[in-house]
N, C-alpha and C. Protein backbone atom coordinates (compact mmCIF):
# COMPACT_ATOMS: atom_id res chain seq x y z
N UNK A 1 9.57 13.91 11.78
CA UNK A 1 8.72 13.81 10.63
C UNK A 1 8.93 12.46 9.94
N UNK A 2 7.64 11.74 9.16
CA UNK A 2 7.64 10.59 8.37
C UNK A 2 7.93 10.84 7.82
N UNK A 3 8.80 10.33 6.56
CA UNK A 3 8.80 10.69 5.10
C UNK A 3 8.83 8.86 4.35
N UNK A 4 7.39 8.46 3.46
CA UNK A 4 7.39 7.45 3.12
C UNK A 4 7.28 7.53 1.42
N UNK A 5 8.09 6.61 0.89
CA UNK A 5 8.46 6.77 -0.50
C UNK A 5 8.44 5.18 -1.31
N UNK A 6 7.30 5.23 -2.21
CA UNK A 6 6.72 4.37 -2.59
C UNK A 6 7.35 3.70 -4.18
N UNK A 7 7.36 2.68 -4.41
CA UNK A 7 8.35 2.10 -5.67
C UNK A 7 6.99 1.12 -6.64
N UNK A 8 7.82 0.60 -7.39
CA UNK A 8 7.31 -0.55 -8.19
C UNK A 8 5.97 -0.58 -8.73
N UNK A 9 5.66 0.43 -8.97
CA UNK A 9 4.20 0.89 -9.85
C UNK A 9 4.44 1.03 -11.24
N UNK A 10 3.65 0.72 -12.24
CA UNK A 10 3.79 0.48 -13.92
C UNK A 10 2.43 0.44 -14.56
N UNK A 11 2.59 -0.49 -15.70
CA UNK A 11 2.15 -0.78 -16.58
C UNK A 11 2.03 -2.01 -16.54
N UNK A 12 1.04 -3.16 -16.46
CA UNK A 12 0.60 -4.46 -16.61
C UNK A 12 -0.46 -5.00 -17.12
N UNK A 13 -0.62 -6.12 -17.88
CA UNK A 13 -1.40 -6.88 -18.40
C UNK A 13 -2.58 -7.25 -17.24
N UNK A 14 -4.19 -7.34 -17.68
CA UNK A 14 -4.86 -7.85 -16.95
C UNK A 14 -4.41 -9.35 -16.74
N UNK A 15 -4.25 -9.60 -15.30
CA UNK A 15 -3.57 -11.36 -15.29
C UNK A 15 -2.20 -11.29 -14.48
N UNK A 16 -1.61 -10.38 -15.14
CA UNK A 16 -0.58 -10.01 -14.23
C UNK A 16 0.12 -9.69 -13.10
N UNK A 17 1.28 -9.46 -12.71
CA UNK A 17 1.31 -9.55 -11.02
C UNK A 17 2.58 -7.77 -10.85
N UNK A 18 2.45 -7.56 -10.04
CA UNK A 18 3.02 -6.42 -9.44
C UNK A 18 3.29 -6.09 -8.37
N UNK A 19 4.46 -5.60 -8.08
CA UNK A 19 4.77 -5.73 -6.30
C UNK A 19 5.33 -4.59 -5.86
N UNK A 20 4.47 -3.48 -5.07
CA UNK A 20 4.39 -2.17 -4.53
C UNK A 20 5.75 -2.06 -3.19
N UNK A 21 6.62 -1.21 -3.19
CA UNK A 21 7.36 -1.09 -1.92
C UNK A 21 7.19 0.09 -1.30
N UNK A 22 7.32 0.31 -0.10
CA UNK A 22 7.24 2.11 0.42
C UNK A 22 8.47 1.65 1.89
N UNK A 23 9.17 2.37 1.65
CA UNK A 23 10.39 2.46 2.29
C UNK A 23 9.95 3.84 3.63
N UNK A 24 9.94 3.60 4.91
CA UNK A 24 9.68 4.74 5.92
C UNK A 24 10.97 5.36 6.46
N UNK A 25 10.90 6.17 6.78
CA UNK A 25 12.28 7.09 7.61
C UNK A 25 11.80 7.98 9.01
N UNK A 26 12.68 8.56 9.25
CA UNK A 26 12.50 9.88 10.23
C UNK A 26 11.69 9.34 11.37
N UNK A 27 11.56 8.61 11.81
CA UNK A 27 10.45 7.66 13.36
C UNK A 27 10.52 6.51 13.69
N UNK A 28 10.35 6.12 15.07
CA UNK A 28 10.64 4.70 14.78
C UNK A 28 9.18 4.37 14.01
N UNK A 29 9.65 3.03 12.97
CA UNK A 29 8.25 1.97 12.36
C UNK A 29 7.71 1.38 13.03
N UNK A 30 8.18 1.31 14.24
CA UNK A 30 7.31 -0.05 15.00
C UNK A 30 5.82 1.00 15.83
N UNK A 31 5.28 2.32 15.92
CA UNK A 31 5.08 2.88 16.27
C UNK A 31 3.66 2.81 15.49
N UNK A 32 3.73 2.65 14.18
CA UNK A 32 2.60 2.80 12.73
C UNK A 32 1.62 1.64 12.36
N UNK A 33 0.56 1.32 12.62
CA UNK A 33 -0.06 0.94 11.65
C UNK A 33 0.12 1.14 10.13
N UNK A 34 0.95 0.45 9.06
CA UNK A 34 1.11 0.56 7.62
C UNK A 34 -0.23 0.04 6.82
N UNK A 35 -0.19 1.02 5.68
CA UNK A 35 -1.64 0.51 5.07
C UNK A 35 -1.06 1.38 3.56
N UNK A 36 -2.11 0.68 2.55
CA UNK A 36 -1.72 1.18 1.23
C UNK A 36 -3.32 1.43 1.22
N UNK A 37 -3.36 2.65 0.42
CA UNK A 37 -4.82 2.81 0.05
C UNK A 37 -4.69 3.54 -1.77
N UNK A 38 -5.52 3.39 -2.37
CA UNK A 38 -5.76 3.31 -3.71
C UNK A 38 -6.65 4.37 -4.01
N UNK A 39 -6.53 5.25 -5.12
CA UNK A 39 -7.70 6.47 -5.61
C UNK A 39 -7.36 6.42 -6.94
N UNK A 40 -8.92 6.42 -7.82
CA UNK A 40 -8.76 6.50 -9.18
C UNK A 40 -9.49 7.62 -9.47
N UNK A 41 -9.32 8.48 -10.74
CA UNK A 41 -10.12 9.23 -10.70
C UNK A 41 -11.34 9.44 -10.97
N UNK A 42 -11.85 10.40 -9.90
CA UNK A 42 -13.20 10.39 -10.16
C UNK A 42 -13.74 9.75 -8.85
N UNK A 43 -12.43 8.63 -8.19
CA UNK A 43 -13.70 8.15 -6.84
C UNK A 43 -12.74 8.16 -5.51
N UNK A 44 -13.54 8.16 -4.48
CA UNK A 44 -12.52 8.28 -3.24
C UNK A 44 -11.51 7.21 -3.16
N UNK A 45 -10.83 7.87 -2.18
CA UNK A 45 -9.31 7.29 -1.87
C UNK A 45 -9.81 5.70 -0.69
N UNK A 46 -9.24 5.19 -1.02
CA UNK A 46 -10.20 3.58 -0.37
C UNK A 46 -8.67 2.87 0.24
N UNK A 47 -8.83 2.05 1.23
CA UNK A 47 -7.83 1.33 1.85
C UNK A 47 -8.28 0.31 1.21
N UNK A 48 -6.73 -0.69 0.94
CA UNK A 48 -6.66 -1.52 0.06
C UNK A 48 -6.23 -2.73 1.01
N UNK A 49 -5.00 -2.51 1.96
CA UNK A 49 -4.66 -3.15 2.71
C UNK A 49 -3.84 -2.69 4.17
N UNK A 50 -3.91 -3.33 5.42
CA UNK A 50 -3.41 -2.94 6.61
C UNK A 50 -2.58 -3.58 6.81
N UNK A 51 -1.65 -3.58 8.01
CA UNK A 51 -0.86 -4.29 8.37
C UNK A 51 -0.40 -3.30 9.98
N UNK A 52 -0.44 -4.86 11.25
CA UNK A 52 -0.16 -4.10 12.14
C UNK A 52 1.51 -4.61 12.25
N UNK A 53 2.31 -4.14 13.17
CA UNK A 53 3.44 -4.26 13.48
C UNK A 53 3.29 -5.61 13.87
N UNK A 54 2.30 -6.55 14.48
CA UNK A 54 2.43 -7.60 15.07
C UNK A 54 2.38 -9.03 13.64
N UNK A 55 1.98 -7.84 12.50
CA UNK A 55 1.58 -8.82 11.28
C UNK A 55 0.09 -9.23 11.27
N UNK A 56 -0.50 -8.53 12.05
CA UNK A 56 -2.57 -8.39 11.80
C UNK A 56 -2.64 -7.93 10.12
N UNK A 57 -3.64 -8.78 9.58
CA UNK A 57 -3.73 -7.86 8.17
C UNK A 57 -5.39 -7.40 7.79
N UNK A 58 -5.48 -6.86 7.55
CA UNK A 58 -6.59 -6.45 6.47
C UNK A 58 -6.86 -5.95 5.31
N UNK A 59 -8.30 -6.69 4.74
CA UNK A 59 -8.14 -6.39 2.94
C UNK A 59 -9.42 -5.68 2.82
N UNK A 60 -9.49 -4.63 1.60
CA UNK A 60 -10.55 -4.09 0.90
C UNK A 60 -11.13 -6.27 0.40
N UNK A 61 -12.60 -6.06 0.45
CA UNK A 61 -13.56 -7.38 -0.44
C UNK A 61 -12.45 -7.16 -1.58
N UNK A 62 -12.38 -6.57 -2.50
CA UNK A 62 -12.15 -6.51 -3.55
C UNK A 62 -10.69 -6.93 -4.18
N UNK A 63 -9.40 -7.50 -3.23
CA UNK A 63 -8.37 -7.54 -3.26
C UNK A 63 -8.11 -8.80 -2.37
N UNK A 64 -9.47 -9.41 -1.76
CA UNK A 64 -8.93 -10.64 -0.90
C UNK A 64 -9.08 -11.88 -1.89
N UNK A 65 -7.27 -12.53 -1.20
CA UNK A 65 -7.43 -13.29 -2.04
C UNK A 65 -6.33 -13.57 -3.32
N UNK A 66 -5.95 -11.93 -3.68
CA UNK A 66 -5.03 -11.44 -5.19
C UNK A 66 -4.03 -10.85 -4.62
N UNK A 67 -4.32 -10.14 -3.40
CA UNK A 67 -2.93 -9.38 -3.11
C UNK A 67 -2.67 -9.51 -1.64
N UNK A 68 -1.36 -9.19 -1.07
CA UNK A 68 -1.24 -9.68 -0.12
C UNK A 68 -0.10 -8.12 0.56
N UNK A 69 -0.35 -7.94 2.19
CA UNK A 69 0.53 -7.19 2.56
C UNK A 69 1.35 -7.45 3.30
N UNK A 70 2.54 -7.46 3.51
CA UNK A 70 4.11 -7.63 4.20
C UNK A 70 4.38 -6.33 4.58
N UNK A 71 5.59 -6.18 6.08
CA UNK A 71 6.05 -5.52 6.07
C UNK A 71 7.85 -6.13 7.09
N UNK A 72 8.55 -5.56 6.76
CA UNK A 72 9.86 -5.43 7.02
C UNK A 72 9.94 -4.47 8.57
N UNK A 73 9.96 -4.40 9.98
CA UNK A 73 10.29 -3.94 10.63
C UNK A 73 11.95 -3.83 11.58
N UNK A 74 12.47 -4.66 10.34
CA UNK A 74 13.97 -4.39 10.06
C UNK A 74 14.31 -3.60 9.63
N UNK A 75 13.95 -3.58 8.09
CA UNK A 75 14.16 -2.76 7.34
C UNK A 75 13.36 -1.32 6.75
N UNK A 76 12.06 -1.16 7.76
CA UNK A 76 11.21 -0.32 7.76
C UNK A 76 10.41 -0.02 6.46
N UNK A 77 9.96 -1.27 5.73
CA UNK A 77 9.46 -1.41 4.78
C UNK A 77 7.92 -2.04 4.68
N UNK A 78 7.03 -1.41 4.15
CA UNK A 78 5.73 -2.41 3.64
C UNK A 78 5.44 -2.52 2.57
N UNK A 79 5.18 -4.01 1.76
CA UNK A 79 5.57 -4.15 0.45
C UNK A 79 3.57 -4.54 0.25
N UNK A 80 3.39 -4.16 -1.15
CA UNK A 80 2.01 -5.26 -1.65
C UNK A 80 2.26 -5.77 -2.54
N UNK A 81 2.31 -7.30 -2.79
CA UNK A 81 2.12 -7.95 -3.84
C UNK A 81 0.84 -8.31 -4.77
N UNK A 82 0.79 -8.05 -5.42
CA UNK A 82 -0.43 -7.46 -6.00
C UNK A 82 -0.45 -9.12 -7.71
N UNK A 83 -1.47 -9.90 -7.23
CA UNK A 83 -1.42 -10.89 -8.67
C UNK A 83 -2.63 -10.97 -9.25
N UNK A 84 -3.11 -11.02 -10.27
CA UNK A 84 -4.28 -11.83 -10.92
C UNK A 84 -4.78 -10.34 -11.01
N UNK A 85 -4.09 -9.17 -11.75
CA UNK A 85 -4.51 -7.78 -11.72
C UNK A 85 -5.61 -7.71 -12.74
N UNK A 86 -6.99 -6.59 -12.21
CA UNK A 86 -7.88 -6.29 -13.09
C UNK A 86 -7.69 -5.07 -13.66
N UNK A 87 -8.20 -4.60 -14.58
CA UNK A 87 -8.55 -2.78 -14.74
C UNK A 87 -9.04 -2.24 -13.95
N UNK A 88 -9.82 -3.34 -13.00
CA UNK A 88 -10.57 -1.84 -12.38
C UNK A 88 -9.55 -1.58 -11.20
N UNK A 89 -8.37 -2.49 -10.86
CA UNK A 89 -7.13 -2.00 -9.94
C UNK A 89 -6.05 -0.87 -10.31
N UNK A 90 -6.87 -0.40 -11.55
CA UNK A 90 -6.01 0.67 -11.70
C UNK A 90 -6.05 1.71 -11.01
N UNK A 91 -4.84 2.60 -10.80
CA UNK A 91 -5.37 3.30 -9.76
C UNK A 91 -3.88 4.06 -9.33
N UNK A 92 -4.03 5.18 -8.26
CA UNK A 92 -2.51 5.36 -7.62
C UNK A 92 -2.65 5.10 -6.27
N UNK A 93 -1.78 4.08 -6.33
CA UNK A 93 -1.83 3.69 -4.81
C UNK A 93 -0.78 4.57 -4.13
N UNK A 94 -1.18 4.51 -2.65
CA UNK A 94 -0.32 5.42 -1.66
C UNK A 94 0.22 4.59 -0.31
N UNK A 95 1.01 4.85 0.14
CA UNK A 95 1.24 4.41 1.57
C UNK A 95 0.99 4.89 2.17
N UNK A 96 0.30 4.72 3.62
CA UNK A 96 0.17 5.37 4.79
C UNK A 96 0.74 4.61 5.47
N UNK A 97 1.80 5.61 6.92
CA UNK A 97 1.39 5.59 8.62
C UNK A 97 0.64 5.83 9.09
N UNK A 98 -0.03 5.61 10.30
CA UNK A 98 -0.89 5.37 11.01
C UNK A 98 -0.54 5.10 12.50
N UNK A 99 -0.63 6.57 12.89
CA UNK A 99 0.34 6.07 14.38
C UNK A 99 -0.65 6.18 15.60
N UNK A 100 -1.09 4.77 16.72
CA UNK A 100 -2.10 5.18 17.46
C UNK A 100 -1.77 6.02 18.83
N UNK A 101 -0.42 6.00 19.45
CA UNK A 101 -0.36 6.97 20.13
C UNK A 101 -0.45 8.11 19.68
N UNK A 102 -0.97 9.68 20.15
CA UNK A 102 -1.10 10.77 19.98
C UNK A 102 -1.60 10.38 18.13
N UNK A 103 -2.28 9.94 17.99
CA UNK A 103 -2.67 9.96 16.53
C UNK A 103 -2.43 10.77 15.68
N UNK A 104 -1.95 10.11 14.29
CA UNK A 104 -1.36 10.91 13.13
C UNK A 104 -1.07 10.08 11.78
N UNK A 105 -1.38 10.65 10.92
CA UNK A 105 -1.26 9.78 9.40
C UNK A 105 -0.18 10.59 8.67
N UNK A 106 0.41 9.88 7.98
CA UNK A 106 1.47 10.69 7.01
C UNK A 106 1.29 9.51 5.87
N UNK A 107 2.12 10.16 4.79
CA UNK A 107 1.45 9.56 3.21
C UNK A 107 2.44 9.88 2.66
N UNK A 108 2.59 8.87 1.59
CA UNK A 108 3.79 9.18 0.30
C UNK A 108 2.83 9.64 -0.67
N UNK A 109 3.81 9.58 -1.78
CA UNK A 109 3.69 10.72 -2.42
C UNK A 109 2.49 9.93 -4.02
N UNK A 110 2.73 8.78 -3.83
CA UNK A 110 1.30 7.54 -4.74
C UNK A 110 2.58 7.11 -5.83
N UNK A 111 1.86 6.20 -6.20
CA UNK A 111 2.83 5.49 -7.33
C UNK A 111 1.51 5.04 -8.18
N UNK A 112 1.90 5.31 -9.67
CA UNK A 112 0.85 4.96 -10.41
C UNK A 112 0.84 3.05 -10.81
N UNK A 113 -0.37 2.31 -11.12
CA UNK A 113 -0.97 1.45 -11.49
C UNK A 113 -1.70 1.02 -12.32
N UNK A 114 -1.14 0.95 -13.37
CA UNK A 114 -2.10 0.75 -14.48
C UNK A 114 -2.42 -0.58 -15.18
N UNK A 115 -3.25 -1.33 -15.21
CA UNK A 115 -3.38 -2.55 -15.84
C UNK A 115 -4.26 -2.50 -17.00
N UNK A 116 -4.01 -2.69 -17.84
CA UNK A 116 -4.70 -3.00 -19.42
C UNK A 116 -5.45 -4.33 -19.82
N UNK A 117 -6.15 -4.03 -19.94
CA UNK A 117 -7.13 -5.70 -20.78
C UNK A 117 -6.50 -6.01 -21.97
């Protein structure tokens, strides 16, 4: 079993910068596609950013540009640095795996995001 556990979510100024961690266990990481995806309420849950094991990335339009995704396959970590934050990035972001053999997603548990004007 995955078990992924997500950090560094708050309270920030529109303008501001913030930097998301999700720490993986229980599998090997090199196995996962990592991705953070974002849900506010009221609208679906949306991918924000990808990341393959080889370091392939992809962005939601809306985040290219401001935030950026890393991951640690040392340390079995994928981080988002998140700068130049709006309100409308408020939100709880989540981590996903994404594993393409025998396919399967697992998810932490969200970390909240809140940015203020």
């Amino acid at each position: 079993q995955v078990q992924l556990v997500e950090s560094g979510g708050g309270l920030v100024q529109a303008g501001g910068s913030l930097r998301l961690s999700c720490a993986a266990s229980g599998t090997d990481f090199r196995l996962y596609v990592m991705g953070w995806y974002r849900q506010a309420p009221g609208k679906q849950r949306e991918l924000v950013a990808s990341i393959t094991t080889g370091g392939n990335t992809n962005y939601a339009d809306s985040v290219k540009g401001r935030f950026t995704i890393s991951r640690d396959n040392l340390k079995n970590t994928v981080s988002l640095q998140m700068n130049s934050l709006k309100p409308e990035d408020t939100a709880v972001y989540y981590c996903n795996a994404h594993r393409l053999i025998r396919p399967s997603d697992y998810w932490g548990q969200g970390t909240q995001v809140t940015v203020s004007s």
